[in-house]
C-alpha atoms as a PDB file:
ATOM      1  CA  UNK A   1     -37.249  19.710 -11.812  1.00  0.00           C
ATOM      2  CA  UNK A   2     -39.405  22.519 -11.162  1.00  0.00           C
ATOM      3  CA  UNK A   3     -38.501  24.653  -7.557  1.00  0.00           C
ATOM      4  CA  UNK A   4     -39.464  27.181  -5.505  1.00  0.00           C
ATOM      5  CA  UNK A   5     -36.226  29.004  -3.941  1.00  0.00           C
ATOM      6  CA  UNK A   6     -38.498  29.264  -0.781  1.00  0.00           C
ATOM      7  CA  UNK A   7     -38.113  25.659  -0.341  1.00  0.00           C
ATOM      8  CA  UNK A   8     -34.312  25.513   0.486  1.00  0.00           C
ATOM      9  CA  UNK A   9     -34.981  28.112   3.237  1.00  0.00           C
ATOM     10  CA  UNK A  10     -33.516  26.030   6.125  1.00  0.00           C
ATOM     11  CA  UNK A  11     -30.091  27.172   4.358  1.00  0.00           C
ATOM     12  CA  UNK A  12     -30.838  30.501   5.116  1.00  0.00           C
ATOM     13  CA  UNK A  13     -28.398  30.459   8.381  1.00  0.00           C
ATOM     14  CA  UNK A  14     -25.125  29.561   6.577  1.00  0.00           C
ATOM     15  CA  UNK A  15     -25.654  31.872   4.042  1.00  0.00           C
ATOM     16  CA  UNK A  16     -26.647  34.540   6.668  1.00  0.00           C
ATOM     17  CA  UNK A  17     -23.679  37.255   6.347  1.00  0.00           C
ATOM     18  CA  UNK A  18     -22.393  39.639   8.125  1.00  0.00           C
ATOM     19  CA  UNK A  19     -23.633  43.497   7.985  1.00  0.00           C
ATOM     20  CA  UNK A  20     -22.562  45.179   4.611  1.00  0.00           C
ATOM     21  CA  UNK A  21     -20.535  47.350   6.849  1.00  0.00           C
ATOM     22  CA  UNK A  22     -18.757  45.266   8.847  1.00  0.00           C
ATOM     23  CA  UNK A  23     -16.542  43.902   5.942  1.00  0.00           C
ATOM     24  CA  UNK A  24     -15.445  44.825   2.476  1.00  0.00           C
ATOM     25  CA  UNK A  25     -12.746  43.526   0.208  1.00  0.00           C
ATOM     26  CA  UNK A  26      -9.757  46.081   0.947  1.00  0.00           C
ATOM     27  CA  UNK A  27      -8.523  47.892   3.778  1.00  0.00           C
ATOM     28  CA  UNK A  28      -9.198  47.860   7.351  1.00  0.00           C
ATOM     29  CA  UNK A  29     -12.320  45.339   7.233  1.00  0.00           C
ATOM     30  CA  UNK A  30     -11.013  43.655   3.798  1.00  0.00           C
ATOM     31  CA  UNK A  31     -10.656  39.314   3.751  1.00  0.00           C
ATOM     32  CA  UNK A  32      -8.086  39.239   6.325  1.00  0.00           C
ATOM     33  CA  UNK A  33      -9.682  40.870   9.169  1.00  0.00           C
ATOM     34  CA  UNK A  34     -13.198  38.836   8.177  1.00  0.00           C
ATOM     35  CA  UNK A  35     -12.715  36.433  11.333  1.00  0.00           C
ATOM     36  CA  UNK A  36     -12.568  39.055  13.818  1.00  0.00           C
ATOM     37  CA  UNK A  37     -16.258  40.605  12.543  1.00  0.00           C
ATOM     38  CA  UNK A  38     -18.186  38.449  15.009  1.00  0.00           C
ATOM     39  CA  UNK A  39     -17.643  35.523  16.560  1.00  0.00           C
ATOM     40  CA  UNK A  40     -19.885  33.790  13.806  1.00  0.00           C
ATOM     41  CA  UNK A  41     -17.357  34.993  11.164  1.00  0.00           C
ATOM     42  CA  UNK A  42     -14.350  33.619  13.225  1.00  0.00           C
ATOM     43  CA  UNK A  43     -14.147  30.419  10.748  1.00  0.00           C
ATOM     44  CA  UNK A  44     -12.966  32.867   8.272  1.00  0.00           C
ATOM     45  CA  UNK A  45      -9.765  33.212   9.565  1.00  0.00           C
ATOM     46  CA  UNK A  46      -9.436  29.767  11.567  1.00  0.00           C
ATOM     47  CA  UNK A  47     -10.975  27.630   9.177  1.00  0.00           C
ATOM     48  CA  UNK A  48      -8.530  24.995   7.091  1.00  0.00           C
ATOM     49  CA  UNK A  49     -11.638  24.294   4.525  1.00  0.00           C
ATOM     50  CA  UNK A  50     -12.330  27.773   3.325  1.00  0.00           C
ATOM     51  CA  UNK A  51     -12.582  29.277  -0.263  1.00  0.00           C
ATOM     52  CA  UNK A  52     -11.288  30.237  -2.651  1.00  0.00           C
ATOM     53  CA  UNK A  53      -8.756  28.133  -3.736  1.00  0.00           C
ATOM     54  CA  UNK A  54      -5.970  27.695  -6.917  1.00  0.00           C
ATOM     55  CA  UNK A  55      -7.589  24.445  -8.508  1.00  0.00           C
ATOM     56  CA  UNK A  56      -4.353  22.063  -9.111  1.00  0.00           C
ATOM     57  CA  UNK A  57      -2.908  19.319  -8.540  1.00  0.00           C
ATOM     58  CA  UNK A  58      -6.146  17.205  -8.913  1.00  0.00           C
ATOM     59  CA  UNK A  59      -6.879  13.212  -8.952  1.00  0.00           C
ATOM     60  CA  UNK A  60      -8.524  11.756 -11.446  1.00  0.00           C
ATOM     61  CA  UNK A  61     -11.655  10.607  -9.949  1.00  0.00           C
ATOM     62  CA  UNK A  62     -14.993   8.513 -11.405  1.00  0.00           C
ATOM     63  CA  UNK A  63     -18.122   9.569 -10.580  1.00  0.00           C
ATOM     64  CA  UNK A  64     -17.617  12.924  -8.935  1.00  0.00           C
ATOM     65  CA  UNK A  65     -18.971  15.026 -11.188  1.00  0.00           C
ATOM     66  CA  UNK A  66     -22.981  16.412 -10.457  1.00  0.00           C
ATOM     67  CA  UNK A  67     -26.037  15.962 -12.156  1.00  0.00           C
ATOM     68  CA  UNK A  68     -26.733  19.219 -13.523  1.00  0.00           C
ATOM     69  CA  UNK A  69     -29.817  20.392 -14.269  1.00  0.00           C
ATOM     70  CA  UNK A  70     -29.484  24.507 -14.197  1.00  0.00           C
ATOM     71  CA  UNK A  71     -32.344  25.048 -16.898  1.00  0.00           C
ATOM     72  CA  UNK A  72     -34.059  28.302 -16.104  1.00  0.00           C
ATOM     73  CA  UNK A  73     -35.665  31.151 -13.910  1.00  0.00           C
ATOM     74  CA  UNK A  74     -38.769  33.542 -14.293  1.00  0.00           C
ATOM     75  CA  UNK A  75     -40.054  36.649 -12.753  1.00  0.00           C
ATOM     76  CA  UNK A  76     -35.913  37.431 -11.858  1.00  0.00           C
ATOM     77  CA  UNK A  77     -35.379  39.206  -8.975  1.00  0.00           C
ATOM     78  CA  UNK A  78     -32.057  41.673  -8.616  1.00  0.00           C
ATOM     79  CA  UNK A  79     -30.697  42.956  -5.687  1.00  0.00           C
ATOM     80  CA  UNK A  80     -27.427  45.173  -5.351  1.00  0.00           C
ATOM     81  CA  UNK A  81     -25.702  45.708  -2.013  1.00  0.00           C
ATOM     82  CA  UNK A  82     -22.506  47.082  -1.380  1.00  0.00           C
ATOM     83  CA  UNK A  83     -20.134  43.977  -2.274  1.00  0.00           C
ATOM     84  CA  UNK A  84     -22.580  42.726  -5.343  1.00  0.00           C
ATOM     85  CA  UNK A  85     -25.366  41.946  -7.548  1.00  0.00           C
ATOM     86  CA  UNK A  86     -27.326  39.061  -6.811  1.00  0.00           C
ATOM     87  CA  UNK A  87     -30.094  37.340  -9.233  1.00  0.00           C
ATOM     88  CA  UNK A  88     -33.122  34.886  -7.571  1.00  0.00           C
ATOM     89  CA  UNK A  89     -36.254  34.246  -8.020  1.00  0.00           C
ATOM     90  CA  UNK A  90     -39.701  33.140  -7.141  1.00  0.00           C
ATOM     91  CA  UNK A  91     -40.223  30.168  -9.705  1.00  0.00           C
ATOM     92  CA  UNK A  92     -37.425  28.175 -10.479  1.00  0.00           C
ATOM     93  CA  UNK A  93     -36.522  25.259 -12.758  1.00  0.00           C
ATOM     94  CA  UNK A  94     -32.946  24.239 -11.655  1.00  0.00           C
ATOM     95  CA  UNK A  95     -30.877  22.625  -9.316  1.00  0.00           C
ATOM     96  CA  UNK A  96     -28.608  19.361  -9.206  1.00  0.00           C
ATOM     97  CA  UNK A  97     -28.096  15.843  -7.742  1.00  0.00           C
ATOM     98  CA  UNK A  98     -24.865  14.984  -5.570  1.00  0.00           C
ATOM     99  CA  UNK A  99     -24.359  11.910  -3.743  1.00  0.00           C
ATOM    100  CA  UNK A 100     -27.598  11.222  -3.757  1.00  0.00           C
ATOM    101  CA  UNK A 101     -29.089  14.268  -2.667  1.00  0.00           C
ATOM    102  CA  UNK A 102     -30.791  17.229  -4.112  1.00  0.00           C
ATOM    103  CA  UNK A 103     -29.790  20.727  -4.410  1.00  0.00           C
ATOM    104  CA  UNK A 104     -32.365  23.871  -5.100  1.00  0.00           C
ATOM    105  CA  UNK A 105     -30.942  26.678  -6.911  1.00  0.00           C
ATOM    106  CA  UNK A 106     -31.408  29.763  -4.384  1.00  0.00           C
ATOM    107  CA  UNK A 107     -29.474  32.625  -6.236  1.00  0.00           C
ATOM    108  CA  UNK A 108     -26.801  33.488  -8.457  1.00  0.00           C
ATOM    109  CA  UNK A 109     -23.746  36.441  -8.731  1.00  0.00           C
ATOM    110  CA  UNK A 110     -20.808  37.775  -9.894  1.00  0.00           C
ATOM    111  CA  UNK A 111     -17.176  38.218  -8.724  1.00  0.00           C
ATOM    112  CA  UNK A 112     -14.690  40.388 -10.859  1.00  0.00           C
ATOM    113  CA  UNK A 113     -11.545  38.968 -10.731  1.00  0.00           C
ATOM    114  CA  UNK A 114     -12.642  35.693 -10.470  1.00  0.00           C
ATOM    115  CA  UNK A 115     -12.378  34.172  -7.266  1.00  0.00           C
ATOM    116  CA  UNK A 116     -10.922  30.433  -8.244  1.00  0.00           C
ATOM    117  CA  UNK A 117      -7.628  30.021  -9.500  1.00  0.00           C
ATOM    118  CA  UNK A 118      -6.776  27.452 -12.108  1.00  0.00           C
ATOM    119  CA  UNK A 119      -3.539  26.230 -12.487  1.00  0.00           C
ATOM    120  CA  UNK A 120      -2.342  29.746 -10.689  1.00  0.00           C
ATOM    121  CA  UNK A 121      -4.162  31.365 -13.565  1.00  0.00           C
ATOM    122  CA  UNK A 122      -7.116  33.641 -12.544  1.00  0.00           C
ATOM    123  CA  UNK A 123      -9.846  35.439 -15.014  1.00  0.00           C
ATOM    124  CA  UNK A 124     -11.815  38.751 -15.631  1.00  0.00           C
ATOM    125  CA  UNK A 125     -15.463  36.868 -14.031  1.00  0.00           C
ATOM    126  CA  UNK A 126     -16.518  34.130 -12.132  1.00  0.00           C
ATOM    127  CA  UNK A 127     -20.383  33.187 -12.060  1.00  0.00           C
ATOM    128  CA  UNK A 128     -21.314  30.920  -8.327  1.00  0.00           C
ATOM    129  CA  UNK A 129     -24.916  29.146  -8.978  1.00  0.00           C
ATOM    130  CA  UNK A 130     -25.587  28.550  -5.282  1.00  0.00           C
ATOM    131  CA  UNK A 131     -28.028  25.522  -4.326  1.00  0.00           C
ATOM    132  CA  UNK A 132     -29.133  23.975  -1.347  1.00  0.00           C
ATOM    133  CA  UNK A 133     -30.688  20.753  -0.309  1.00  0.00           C
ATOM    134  CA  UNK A 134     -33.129  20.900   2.474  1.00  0.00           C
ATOM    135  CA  UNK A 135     -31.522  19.565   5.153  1.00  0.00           C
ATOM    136  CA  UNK A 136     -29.128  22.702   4.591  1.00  0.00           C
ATOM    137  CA  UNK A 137     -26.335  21.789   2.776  1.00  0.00           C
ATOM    138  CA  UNK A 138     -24.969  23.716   0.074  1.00  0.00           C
ATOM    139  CA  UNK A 139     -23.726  23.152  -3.496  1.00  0.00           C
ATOM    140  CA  UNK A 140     -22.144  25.942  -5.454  1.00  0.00           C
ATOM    141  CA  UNK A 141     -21.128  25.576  -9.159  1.00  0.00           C
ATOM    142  CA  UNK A 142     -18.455  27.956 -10.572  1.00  0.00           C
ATOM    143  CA  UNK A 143     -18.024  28.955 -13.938  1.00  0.00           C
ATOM    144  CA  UNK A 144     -15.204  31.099 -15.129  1.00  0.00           C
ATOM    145  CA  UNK A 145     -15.066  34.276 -17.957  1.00  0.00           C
ATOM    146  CA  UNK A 146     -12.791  34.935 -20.897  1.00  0.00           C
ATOM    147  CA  UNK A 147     -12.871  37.899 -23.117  1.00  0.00           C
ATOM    148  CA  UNK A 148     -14.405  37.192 -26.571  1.00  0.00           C
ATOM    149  CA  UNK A 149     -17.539  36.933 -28.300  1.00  0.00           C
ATOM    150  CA  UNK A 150     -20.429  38.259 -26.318  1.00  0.00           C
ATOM    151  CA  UNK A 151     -22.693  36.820 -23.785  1.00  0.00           C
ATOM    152  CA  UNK A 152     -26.738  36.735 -24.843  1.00  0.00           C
ATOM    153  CA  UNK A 153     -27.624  37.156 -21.411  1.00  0.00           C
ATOM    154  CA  UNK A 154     -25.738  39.360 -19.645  1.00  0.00           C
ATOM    155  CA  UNK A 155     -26.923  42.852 -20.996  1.00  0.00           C
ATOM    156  CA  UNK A 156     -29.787  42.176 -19.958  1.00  0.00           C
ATOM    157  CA  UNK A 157     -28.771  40.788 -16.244  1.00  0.00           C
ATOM    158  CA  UNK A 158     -26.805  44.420 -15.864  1.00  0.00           C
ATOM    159  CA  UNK A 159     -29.507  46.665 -17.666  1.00  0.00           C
ATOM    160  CA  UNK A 160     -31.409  45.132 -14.434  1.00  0.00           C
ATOM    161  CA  UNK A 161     -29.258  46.437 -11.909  1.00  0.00           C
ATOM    162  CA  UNK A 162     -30.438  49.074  -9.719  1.00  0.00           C
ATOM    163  CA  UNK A 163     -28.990  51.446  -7.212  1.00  0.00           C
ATOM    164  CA  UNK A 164     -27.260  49.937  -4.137  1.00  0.00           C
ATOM    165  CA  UNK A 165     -29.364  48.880  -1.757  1.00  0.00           C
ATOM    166  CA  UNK A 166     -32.152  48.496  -3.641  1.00  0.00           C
ATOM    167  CA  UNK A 167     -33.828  45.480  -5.672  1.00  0.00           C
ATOM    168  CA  UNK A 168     -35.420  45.968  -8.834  1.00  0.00           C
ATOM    169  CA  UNK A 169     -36.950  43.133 -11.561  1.00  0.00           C
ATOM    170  CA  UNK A 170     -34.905  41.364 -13.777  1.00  0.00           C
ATOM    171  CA  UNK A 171     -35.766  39.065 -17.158  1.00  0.00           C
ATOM    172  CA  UNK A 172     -39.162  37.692 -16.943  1.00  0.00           C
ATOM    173  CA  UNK A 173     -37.882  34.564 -18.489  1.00  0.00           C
ATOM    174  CA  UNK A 174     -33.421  33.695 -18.233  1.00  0.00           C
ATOM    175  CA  UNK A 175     -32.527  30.156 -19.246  1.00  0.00           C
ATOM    176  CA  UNK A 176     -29.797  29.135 -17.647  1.00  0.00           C
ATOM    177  CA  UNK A 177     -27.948  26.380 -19.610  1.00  0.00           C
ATOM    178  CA  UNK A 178     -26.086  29.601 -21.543  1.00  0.00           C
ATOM    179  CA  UNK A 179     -23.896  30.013 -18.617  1.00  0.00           C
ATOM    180  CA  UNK A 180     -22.570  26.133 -18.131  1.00  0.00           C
ATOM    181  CA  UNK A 181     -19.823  25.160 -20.390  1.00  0.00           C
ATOM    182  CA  UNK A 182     -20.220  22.068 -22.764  1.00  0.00           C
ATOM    183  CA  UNK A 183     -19.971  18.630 -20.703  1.00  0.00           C
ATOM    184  CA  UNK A 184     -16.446  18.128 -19.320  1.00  0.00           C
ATOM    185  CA  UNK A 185     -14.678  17.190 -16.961  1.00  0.00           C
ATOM    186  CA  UNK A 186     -15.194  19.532 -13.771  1.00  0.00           C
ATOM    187  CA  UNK A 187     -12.985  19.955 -10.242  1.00  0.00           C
ATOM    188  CA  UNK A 188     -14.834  18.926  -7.222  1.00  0.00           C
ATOM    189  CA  UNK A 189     -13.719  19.737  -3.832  1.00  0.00           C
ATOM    190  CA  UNK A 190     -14.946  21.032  -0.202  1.00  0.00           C
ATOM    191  CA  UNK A 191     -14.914  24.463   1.410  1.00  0.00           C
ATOM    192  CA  UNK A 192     -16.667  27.093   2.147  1.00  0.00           C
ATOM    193  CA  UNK A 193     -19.061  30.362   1.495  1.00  0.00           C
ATOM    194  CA  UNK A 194     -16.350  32.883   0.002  1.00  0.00           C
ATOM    195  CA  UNK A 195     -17.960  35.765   2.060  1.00  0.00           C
ATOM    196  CA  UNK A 196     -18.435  36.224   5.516  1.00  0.00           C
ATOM    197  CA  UNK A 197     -19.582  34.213   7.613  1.00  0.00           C
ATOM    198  CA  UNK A 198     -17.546  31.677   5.933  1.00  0.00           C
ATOM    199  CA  UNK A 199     -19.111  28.656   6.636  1.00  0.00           C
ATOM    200  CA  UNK A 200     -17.470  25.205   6.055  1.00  0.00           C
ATOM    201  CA  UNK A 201     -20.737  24.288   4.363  1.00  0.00           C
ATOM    202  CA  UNK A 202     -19.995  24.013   0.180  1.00  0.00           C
ATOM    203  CA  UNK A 203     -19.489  21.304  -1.983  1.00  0.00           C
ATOM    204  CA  UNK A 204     -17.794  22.812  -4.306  1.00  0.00           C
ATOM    205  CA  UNK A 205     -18.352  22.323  -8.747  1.00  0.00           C
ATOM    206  CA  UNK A 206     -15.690  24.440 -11.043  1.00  0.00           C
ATOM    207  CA  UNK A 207     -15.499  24.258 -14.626  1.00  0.00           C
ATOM    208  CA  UNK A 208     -12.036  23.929 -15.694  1.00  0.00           C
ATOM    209  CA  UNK A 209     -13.112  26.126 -19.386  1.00  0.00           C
ATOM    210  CA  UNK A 210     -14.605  29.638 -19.174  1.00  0.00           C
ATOM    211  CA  UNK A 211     -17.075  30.701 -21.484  1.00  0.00           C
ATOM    212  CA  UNK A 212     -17.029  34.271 -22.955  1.00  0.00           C
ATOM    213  CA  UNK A 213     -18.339  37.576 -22.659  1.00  0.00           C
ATOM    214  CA  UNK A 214     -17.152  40.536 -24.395  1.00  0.00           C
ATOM    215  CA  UNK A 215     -14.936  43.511 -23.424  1.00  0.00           C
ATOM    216  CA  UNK A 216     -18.049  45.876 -23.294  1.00  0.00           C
ATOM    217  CA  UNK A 217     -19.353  43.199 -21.264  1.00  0.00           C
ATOM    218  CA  UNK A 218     -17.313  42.782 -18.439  1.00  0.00           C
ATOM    219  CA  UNK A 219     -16.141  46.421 -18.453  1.00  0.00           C
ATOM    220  CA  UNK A 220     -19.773  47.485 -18.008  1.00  0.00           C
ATOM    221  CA  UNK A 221     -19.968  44.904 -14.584  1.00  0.00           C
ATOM    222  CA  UNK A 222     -16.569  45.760 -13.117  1.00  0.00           C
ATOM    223  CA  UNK A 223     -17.561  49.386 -13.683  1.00  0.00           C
ATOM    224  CA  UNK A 224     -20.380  49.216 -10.850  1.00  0.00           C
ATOM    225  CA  UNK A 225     -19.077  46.592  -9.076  1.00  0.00           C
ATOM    226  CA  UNK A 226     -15.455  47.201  -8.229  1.00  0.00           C
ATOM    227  CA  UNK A 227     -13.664  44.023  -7.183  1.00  0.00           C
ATOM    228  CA  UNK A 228     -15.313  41.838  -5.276  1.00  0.00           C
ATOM    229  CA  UNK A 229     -13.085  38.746  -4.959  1.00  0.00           C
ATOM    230  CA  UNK A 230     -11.673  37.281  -1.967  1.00  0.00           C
ATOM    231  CA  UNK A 231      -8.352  35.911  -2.414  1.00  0.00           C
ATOM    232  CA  UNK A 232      -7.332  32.412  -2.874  1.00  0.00           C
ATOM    233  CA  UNK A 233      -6.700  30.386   0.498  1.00  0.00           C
ATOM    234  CA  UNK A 234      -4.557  27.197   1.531  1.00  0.00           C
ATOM    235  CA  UNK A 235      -5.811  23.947   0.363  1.00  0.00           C
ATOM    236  CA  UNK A 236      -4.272  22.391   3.458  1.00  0.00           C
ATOM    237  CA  UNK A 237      -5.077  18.564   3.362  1.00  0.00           C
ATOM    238  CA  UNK A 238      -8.068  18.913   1.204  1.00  0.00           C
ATOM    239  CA  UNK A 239      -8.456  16.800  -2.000  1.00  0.00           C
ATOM    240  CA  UNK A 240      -9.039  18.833  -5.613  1.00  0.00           C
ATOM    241  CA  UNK A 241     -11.076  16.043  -7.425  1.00  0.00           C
ATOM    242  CA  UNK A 242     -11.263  16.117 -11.673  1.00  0.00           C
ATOM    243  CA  UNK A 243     -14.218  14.021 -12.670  1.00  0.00           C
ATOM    244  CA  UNK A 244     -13.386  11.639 -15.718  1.00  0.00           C
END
């Protein structure tokens, strides 16, 4: 399924954020002072879907599990802003099928901790392959990191990195399927953007396994990019799902 992240533009407005300025992840504009930003951003604090969450307790359920079809990008784009790295591109073969429906990849990034829990358990990454279908809908896939052997692809996602606030070029060619763990069984449930504004919009895909990067590896990320995680919110009435 070839895309162009251009075509999933109508998400643009939920994943419209807030200034860089206006928030951050600690202090007087950290997470819990998010819904006060604007009144676009007061879901953040009043909403009872929002994300992250600690992934247990979850039912056993057929048929919830995507089609997956994260295969690759070229011609990677990189931009750094004060909360981030984020990876997109013009040409783009990947997205996935949910209930029917299908979802363009738009971008991915990095949080450091990881923003899911599992099991009360958190871990040193957490990759969020964001897609959207056009009638603006989103779909995000997590995927979790342990320390071990070395990931092929990330040295060359951070060499990429450039100064904050400014966007420089990335692989020419990145397949994707590196980052997705073997097929499992995967938690499904619904919430939100885990920035500001916090929309309610997400359909949410977590691998229950991490895969692994290496010491070096993660030291090198959390090194420019100091903690970046929001922390894990109520599930309220909401439904974890564990595809079988």
């Amino acid at each position: 399924m070839k895309h162009l992240v251009m075509a999933a533009g109508v998400a643009a407005a939920g994943l419209s954020a807030a200034s860089a300025e206006d928030w951050s992840y600690a202090g007087e504009t950290g997470p819990e002072h998010w819904g006060h930003i604007s009144e676009e951003a007061a879901v953040c604090a009043t909403g009872i879907q929002q994300s992250p969450i600690d992934l247990t307790g979850a039912i056993s359920a057929s048929g919830a599990a995507p089609s997956l079809a994260l295969n690759s990008m070229s011609g990677v784009q990189v931009v750094r802003n004060a909360h981030g790295v984020t990876y997109s591109a013009n040409s783009v073969d990947a997205g996935l099928t949910l209930g029917g429906s299908e979802f363009n990849l738009l971008q991915f990034h990095f949080h450091a901790r990881s923003e899911h829990h599992i099991d009360g358990n958190d871990f040193p990454m957490e990759v969020h392959f964001v897609t959207a279908s056009d009638d603006g809908r989103l779909a995000v896939v997590g995927v979790m990191f342990e320390e071990g052997d070395a990931h092929p692809a990330l040295d060359a996602l951070w060499a990429a990195i450039p100064a904050e606030g400014e966007t420089a070029s990335g692989p020419a060619m990145l397949a994707l399927d590196s980052f997705i763990p073997d097929a499992e069984p995967v938690f499904r449930y619904e919430g939100s953007l885990t920035t500001p504004p916090c929309s309610e919009i997400v359909s949410w895909t977590v691998f229950p396994t991490p895969i692994e990067a290496s010491a070096e590896q993660i030291g090198a990320f959390t090194a420019l990019v100091t903690d970046n995680a929001r922390p894990v919110l109520p599930a309220n009435r909401r439904y974890v799902l564990l595809s079988d």
